[in-house]
Protein backbone atom coordinates (compact mmCIF):
# COMPACT_ATOMS: atom_id res chain seq x y z
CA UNK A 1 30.06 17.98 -3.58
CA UNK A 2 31.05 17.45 -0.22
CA UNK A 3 30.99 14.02 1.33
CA UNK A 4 27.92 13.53 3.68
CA UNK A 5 29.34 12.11 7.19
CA UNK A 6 28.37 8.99 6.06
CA UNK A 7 30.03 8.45 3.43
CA UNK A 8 32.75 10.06 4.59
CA UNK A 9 35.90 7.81 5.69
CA UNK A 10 37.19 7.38 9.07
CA UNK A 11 39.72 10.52 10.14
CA UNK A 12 42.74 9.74 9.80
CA UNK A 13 45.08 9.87 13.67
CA UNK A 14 46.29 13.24 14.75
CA UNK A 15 49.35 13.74 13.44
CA UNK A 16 51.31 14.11 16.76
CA UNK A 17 50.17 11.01 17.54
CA UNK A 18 52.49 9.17 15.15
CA UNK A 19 55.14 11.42 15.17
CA UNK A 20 57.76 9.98 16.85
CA UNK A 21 59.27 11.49 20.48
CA UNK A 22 62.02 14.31 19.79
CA UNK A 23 64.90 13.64 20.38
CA UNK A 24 67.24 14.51 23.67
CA UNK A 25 68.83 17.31 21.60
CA UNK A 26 65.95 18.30 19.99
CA UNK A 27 64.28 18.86 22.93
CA UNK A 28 67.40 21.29 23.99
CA UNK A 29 66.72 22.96 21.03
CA UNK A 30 63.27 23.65 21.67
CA UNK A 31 64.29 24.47 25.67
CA UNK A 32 66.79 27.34 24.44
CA UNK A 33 64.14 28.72 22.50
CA UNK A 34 61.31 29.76 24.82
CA UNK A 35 58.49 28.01 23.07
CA UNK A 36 55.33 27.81 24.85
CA UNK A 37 54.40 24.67 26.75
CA UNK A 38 51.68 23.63 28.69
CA UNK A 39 53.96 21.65 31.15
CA UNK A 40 51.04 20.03 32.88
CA UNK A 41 50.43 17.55 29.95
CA UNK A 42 53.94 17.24 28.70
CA UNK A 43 55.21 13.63 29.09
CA UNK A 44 57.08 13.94 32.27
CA UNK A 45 60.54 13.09 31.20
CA UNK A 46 59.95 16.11 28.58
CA UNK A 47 58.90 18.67 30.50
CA UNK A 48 61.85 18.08 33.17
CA UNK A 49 63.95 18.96 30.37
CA UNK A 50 62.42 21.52 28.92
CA UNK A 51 62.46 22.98 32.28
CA UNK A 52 65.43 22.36 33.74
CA UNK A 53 67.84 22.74 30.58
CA UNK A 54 67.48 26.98 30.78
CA UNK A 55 67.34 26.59 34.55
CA UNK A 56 70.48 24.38 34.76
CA UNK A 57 72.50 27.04 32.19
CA UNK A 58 71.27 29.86 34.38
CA UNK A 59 72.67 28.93 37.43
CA UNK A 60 75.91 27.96 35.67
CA UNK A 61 76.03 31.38 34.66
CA UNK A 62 75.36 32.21 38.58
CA UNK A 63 78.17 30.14 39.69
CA UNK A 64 80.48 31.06 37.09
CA UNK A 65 80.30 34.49 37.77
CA UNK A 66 81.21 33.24 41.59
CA UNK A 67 83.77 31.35 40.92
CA UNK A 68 86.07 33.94 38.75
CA UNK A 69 84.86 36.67 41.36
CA UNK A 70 86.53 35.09 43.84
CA UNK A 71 89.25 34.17 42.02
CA UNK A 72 90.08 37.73 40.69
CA UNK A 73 89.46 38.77 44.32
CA UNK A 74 91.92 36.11 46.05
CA UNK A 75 95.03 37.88 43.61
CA UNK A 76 94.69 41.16 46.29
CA UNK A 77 95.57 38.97 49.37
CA UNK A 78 93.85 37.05 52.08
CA UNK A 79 92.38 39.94 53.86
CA UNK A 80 90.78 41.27 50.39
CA UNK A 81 89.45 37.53 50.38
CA UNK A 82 88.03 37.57 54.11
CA UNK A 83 86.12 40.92 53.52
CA UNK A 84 84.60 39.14 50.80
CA UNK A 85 83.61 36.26 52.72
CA UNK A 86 82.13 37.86 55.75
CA UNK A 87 80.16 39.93 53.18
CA UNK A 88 78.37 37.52 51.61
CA UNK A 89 77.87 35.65 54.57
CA UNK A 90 76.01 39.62 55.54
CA UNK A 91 74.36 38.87 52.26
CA UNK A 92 72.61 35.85 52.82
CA UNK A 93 70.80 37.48 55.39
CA UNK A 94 69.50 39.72 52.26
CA UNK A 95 69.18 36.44 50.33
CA UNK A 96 67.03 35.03 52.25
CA UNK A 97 64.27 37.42 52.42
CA UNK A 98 64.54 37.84 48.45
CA UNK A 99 64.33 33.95 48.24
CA UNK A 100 62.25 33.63 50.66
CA UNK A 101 59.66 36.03 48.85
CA UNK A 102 60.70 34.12 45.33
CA UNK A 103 59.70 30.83 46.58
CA UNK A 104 55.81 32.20 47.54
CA UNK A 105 56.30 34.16 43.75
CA UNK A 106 57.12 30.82 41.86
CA UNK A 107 54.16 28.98 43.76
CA UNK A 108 51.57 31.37 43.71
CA UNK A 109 52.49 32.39 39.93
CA UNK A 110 52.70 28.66 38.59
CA UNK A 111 49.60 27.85 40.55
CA UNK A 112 47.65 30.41 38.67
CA UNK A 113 49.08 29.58 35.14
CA UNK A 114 48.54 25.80 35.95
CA UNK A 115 44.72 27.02 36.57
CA UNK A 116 44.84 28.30 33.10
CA UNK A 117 44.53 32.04 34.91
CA UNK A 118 47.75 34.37 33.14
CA UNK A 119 45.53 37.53 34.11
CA UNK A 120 45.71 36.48 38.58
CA UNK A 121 49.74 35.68 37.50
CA UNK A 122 50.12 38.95 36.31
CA UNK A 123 48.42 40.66 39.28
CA UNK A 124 50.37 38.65 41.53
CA UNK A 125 53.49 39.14 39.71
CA UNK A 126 52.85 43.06 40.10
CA UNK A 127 52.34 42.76 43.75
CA UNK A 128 55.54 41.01 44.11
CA UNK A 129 57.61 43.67 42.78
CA UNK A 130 56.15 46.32 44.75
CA UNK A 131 56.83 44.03 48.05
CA UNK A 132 60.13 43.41 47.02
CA UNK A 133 61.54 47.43 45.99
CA UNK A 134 60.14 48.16 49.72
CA UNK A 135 62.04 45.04 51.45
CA UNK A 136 64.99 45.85 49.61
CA UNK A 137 65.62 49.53 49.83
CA UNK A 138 64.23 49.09 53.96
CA UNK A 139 67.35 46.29 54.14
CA UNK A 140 69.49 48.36 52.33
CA UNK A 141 69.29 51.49 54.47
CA UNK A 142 69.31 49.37 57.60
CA UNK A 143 72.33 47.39 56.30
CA UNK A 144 74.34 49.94 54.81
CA UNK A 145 74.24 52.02 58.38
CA UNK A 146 75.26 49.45 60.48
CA UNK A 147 77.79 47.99 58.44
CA UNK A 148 81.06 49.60 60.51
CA UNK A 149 79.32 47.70 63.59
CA UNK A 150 78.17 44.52 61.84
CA UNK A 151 82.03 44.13 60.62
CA UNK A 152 83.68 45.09 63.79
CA UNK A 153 81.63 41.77 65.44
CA UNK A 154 82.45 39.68 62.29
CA UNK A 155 86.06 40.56 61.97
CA UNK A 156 88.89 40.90 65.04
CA UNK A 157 91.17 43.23 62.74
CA UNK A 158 90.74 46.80 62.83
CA UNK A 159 92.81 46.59 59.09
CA UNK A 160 90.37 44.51 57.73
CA UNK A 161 87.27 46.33 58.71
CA UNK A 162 88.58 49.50 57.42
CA UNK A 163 88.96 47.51 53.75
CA UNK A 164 85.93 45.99 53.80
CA UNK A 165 83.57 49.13 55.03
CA UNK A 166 83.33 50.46 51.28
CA UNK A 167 82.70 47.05 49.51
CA UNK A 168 80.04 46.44 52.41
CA UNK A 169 78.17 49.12 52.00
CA UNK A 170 77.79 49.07 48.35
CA UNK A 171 76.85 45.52 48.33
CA UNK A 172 74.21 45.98 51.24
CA UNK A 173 73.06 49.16 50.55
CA UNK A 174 72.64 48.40 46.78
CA UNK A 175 71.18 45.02 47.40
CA UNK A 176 67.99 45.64 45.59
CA UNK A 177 69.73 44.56 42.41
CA UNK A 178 69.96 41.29 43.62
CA UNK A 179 66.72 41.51 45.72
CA UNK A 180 64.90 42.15 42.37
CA UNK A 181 66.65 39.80 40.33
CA UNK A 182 66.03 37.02 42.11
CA UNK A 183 62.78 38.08 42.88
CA UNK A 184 61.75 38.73 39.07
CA UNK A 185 63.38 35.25 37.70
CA UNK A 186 61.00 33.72 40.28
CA UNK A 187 57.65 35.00 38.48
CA UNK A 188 59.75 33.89 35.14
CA UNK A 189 60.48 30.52 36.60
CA UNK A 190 56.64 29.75 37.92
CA UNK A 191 55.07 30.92 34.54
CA UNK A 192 57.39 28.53 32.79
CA UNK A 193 59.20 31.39 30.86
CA UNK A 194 62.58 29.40 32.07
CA UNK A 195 64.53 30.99 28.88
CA UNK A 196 64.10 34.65 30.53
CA UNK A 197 64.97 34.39 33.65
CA UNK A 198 68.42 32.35 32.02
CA UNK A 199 69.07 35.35 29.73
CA UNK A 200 68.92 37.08 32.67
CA UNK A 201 71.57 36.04 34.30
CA UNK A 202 73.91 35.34 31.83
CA UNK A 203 73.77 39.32 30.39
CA UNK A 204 74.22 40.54 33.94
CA UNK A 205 76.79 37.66 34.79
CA UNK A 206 78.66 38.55 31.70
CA UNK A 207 78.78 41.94 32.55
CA UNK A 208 80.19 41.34 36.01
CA UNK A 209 82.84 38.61 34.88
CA UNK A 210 83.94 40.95 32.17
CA UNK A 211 83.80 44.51 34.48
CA UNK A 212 85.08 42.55 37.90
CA UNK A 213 88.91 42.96 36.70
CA UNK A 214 88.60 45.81 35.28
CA UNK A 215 87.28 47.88 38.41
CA UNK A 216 89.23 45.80 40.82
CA UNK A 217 92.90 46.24 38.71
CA UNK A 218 91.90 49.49 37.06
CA UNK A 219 92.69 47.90 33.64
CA UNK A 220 92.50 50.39 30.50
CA UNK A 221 90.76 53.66 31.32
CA UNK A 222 88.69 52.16 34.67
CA UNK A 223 89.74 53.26 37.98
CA UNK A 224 91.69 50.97 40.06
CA UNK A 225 89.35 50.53 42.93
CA UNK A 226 90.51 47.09 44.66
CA UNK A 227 87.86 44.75 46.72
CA UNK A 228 85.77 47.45 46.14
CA UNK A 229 85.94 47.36 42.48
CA UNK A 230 84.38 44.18 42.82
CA UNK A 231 81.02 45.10 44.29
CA UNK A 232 80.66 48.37 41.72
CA UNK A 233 80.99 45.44 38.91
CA UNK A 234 78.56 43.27 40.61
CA UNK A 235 75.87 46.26 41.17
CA UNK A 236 76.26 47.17 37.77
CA UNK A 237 75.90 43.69 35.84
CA UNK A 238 72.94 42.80 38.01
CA UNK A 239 71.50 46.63 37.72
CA UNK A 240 71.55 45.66 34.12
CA UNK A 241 69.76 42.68 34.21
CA UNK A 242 67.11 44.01 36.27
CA UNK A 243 66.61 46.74 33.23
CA UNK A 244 65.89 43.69 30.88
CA UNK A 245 63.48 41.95 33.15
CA UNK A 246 61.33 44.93 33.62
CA UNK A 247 61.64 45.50 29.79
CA UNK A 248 61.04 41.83 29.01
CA UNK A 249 57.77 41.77 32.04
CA UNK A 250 56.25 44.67 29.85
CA UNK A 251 56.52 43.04 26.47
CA UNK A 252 53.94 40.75 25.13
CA UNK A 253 55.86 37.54 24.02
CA UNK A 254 56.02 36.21 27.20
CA UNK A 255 53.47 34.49 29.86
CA UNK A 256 53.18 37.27 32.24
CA UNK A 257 52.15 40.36 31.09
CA UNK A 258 53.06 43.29 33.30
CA UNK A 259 51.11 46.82 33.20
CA UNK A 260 50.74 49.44 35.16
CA UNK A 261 47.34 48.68 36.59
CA UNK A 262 49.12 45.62 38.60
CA UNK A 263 51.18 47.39 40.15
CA UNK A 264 47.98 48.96 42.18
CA UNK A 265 48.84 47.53 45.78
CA UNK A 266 45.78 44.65 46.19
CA UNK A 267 45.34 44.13 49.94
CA UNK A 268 43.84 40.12 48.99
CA UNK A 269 46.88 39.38 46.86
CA UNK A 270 49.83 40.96 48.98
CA UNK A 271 48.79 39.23 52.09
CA UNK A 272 48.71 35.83 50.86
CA UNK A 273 52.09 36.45 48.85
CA UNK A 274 53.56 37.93 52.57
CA UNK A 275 51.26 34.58 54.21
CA UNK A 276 53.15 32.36 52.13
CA UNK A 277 56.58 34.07 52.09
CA UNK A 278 56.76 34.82 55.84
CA UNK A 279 57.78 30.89 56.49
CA UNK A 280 59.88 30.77 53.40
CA UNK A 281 62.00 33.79 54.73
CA UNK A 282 62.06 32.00 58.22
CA UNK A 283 63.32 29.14 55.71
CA UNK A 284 66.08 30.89 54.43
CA UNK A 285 66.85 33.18 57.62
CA UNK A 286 67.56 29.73 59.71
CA UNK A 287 69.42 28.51 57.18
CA UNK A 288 71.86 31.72 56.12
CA UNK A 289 72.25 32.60 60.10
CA UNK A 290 73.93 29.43 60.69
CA UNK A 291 76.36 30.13 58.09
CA UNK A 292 76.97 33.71 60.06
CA UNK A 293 77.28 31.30 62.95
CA UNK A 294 80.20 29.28 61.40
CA UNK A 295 82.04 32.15 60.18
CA UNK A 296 82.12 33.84 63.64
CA UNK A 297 83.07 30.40 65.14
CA UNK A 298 86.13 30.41 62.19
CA UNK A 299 86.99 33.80 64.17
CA UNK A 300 88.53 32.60 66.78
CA UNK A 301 91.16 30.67 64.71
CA UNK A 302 92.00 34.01 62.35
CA UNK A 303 91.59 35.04 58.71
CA UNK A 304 93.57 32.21 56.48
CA UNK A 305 90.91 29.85 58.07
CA UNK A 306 88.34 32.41 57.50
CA UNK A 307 89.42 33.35 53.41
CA UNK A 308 89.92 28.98 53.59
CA UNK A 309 86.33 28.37 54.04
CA UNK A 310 84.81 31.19 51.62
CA UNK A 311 86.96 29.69 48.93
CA UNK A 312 85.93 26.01 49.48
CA UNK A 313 82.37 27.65 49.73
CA UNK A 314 82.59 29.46 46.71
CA UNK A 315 83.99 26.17 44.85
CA UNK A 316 81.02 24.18 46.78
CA UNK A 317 78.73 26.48 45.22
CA UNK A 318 79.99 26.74 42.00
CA UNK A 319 79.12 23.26 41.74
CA UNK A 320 75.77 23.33 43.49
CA UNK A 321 74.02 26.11 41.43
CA UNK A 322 73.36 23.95 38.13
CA UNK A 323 71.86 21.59 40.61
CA UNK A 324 69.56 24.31 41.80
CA UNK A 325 68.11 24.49 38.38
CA UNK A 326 66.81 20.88 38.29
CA UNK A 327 65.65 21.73 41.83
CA UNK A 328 63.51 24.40 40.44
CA UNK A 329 62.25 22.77 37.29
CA UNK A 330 60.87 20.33 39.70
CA UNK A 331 58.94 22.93 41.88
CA UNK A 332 57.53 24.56 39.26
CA UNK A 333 55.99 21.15 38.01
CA UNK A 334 55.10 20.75 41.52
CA UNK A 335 53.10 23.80 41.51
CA UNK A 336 51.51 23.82 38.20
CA UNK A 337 50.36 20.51 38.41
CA UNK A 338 48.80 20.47 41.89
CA UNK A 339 47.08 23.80 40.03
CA UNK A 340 45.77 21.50 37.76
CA UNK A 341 44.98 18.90 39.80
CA UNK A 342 47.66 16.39 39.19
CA UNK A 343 49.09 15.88 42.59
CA UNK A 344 50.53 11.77 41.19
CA UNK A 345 51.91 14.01 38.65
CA UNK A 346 53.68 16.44 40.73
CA UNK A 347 55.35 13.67 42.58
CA UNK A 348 56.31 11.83 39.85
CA UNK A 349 58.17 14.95 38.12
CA UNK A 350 60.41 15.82 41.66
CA UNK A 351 61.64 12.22 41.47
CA UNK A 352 63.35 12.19 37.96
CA UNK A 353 64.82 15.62 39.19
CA UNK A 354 66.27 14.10 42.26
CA UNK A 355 67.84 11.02 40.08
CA UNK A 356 69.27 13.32 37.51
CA UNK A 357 70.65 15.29 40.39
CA UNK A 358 71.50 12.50 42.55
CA UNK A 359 73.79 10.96 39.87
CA UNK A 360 75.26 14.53 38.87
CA UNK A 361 76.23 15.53 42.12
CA UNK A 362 77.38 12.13 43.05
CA UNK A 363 80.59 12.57 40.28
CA UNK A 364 80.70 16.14 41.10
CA UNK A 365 81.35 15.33 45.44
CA UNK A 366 84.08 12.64 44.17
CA UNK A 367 86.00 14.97 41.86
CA UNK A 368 86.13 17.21 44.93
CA UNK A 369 87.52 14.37 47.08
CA UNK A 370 90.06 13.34 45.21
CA UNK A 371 91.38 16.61 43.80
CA UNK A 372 90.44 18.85 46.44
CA UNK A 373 94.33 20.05 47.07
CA UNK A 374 94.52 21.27 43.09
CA UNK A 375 91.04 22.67 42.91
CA UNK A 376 91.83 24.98 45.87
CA UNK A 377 95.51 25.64 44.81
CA UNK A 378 93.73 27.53 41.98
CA UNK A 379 92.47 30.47 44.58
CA UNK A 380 94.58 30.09 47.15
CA UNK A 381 98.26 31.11 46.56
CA UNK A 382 98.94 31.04 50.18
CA UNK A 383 99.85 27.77 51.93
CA UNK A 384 97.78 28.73 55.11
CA UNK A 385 94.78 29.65 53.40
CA UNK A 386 95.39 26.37 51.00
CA UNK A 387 95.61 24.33 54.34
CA UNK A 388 92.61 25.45 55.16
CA UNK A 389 90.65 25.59 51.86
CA UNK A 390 91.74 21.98 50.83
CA UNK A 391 90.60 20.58 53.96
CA UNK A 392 87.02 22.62 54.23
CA UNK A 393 86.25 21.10 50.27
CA UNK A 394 87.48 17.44 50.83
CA UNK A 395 85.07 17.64 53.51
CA UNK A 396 82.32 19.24 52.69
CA UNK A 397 82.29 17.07 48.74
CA UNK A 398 81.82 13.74 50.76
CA UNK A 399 77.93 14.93 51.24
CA UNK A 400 77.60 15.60 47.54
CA UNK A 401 74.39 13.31 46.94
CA UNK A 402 72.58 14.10 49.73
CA UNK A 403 72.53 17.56 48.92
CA UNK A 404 71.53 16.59 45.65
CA UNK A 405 68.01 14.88 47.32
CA UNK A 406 67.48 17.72 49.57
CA UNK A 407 67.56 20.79 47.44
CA UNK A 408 64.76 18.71 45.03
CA UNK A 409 62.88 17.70 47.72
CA UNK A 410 62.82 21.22 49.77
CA UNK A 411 61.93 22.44 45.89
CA UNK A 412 59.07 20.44 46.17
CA UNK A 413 57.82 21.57 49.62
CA UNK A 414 58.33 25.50 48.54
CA UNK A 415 56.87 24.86 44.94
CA UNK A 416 53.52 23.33 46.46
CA UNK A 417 53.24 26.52 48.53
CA UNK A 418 54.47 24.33 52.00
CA UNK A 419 57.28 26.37 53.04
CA UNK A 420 56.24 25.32 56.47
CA UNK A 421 57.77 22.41 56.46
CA UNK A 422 61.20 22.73 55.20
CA UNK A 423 61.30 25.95 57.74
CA UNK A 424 60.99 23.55 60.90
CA UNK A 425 63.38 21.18 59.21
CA UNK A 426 65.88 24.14 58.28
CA UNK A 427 65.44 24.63 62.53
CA UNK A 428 66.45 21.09 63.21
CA UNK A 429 69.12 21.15 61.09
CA UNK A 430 70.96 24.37 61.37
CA UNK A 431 70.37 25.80 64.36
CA UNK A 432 69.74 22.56 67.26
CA UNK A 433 72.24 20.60 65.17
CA UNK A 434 74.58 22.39 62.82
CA UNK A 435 75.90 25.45 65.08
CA UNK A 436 75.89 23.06 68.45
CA UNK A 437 78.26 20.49 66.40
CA UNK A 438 80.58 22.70 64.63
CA UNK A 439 81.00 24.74 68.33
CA UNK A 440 81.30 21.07 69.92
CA UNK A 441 83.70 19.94 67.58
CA UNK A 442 85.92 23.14 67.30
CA UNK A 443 85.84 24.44 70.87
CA UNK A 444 84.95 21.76 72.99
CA UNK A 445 87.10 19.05 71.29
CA UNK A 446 89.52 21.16 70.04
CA UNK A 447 89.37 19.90 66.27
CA UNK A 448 89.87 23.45 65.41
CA UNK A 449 88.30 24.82 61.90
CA UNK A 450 88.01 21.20 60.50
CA UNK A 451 85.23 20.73 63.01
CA UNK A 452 83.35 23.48 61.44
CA UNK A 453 84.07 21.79 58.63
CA UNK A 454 82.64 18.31 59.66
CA UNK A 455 79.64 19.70 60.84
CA UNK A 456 78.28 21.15 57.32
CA UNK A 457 78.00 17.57 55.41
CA UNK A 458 76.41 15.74 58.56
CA UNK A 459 73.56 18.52 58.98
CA UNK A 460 72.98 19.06 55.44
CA UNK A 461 72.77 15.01 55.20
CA UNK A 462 70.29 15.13 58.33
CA UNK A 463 68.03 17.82 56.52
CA UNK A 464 67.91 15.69 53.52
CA UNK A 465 66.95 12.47 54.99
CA UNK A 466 64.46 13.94 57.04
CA UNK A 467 62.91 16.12 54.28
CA UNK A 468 62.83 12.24 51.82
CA UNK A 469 60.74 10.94 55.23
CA UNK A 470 57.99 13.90 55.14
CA UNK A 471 57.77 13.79 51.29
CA UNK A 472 56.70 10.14 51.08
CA UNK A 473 53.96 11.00 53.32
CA UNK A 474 52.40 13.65 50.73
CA UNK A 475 50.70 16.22 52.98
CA UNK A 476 52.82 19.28 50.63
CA UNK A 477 50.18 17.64 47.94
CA UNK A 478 46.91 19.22 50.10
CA UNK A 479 48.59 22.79 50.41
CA UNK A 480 46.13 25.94 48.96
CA UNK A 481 47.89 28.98 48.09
């Protein structure tokens, strides 16, 4: 007979009470998995891993793929190299509407899964892919039809443009693929489906890493297509992943649940996505411009200080993408927690990503210091362009920390739905400071590119320590989106 509950003895604890924390590998284990979480009552420390250790191996993946793009790019010559920098300096300008919209996307979706609400994810989630096929296909006409002009300003020889006019246009024109990747891995990111949005990028990285040679060299039976080769591989890799998102949206393992029924436009929904993603593009716009403003200062002083910078950038960024993914775990604990109504929370999780950052980028900026001249030797072959590159990463590594603190805090702004904030600071920063500085230091002074140079660490520092100042005082904790 069964025990009356009085005579019954006391339950025994919950079993994952006593069971003891897992361990820091463990945990990895569980993070490369895609297991479930409810990151909102996680212990902190936990769920910044869980998070970030997908996020972090994503945007390795990212800047791997930039890193041996550039390199297989910088074996055509200098001018092969300076096409593809002015490019993706065009391609920011794409970047950061798709980020900007990806930003609103991550805060609105982990809002609505922090309010325990997967059906309002999923509707957003639908809206956010119809706004971003019509932004990107709008861009890419636009883009693709002004390109002859848009190099002609960006570029002072008539070789040059002619080379770069085919990878242009396929990189602009077919800039949905990244448009909808990034855009996509956003929704992933805010529902805490971290693993999908890395599996992402490493199929369609993998593809372009493996296909960029092939097109570019025309090795085995591929056509030998030069710089151009280079975009067709990129377009294809990233086509590819976009395929497996959309496959992986309409499945049912995951937290968002796409169907067709979301993709109905919803007036309510799209115009607080657009509400909250107009600022975030300004974000992004202020920010990417300024780097169009460099470049065409770097003009004046011809291409091997031109390819220079894009390969120190590309190194700078192959170091700075992991980063991002700690940035990100933390903004999508931002925004899931202030939708549950942990705000002390919130905060607390964007500080252990800015100390695991901090100290990360901080060994990072001194390994580029000290071996800046062999780093760059490795993509430039030609002294000039070695000159140049050498000098633009010694510089630009000394700031390493700092960026560490801002992209975290800016993460935090943009996950709690404030993209105000970093916007004005992004105005500051960039525009009033970092494009006056480098034209007051290269022009005025005569310091030449190096002055361009000087002027990315000191406004990037400036944009951090401003952006520590308006965190402390916790108004991104009262934003509603």
């Amino acid at each position: 007979m069964l025990d009356s509950p009085s005579d019954s003895p006391a339950p025994s604890p919950p079993a994952a009470a006593t069971a003891p924390a897992p361990t820091f590998w463990k945990n990895v284990v569980q993070a490369l998995k895609g297991e479930h979480h409810d990151y909102t009552a996680l212990p902190l420390n936990r769920a910044v891993l869980l998070l970030a250790v997908p996020m972090v191996l994503e945007m390795i993946m990212e800047s791997l793929f930039a890193i041996t793009d550039i390199y297989w790019v910088s074996r055509l010559g200098r001018d092969a190299v300076t096409v593809v920098g002015v490019t993706e300096v065009l391609m920011t300008l794409v970047y950061a509407v798709a980020i900007g919209v990806s930003m609103a996307a991550t805060a609105v979706v982990a809002r609505r899964i922090g309010e325990k609400d997967p059906e309002a994810a999923a509707r957003a989630a639908g809206q956010i892919l119809l706004l971003g096929v019509i932004l990107s296909t709008v861009l890419g006409v636009v883009m693709a039809w002004a390109t002859p002009w848009i190099l002609r300003h960006m570029i002072s020889d008539e070789a040059v443009v002619q080379m770069g006019i085919p990878f242009t246009q396929i990189m602009l024109g077919g800039n949905a693929t990244v448009f909808l990747i990034f855009l996509i891995n956003a929704v992933f990111r805010g529902a805490g489906d971290a693993v999908i949005a890395m599996r992402t990028l490493w199929l369609a990285n993998a593809l372009n890493i493996v296909l960029g040679p092939c097109f570019i060299f025309g090795l085995g039976p591929f056509p030998e297509m030069g710089v151009m080769g280079a975009a067709v591989a990129t377009n294809i890799g990233r086509g590819t992943g976009v395929l497996y998102q959309l496959w992986k949206l309409a499945g049912k393992d995951g937290r968002i649940r796409l169907r067709l029924k979301h993709l109905k436009p919803e007036r309510g929904v799209m115009t607080g996505i657009l509400r909250t993603s107009s600022t975030g593009i300004a974000q992004f716009a202020i920010g990417t411009t300024s780097w169009v403003g460099l470049m065409k200062i770097l003009t004046a002083f011809g291409s091997s200080a031109q390819a220079g910078y894009t390969i120190a950038i590309r190194v700078v960024i192959f170091a700075l993408m992991p980063a991002w993914g700690l940035a990100n775990a933390g903004a999508t604990l931002v925004g899931q927690n202030l939708g549950a109504g942990k705000p002390d929370r919130a905060e607390a999780a964007v500080k252990i990503a800015m100390r695991f950052n901090v100290m990360t980028l901080g060994v990072v900026g001194l390994v580029f210091v000290v071996f800046a001249g062999p780093i760059s030797g490795l993509f430039a072959p030609d002294p000039e362009v070695l000159k140049y590159a050498k000098s633009a990463l010694w510089i630009i590594g000394l700031a390493f920390p700092l960026y560490a603190a801002g992209m975290c805090l800016e993460g935090a702004f943009n996950g709690a739905g404030d993209t105000w904030t970093p916007t004005k600071l992004n105005f500051f920063c960039y525009w009033l400071g970092q494009i006056p500085l480098a034209w007051l230091l290269a022009d005025f002074l005569r310091w030449g590119p190096v002055g361009v140079f000087i002027a990315v660490p000191i406004s990037f520092s400036a944009l951090a320590l401003s952006s520590a100042v308006l965190f402390r005082r916790g108004k991104w904790k009262l934003k509603k989106v």
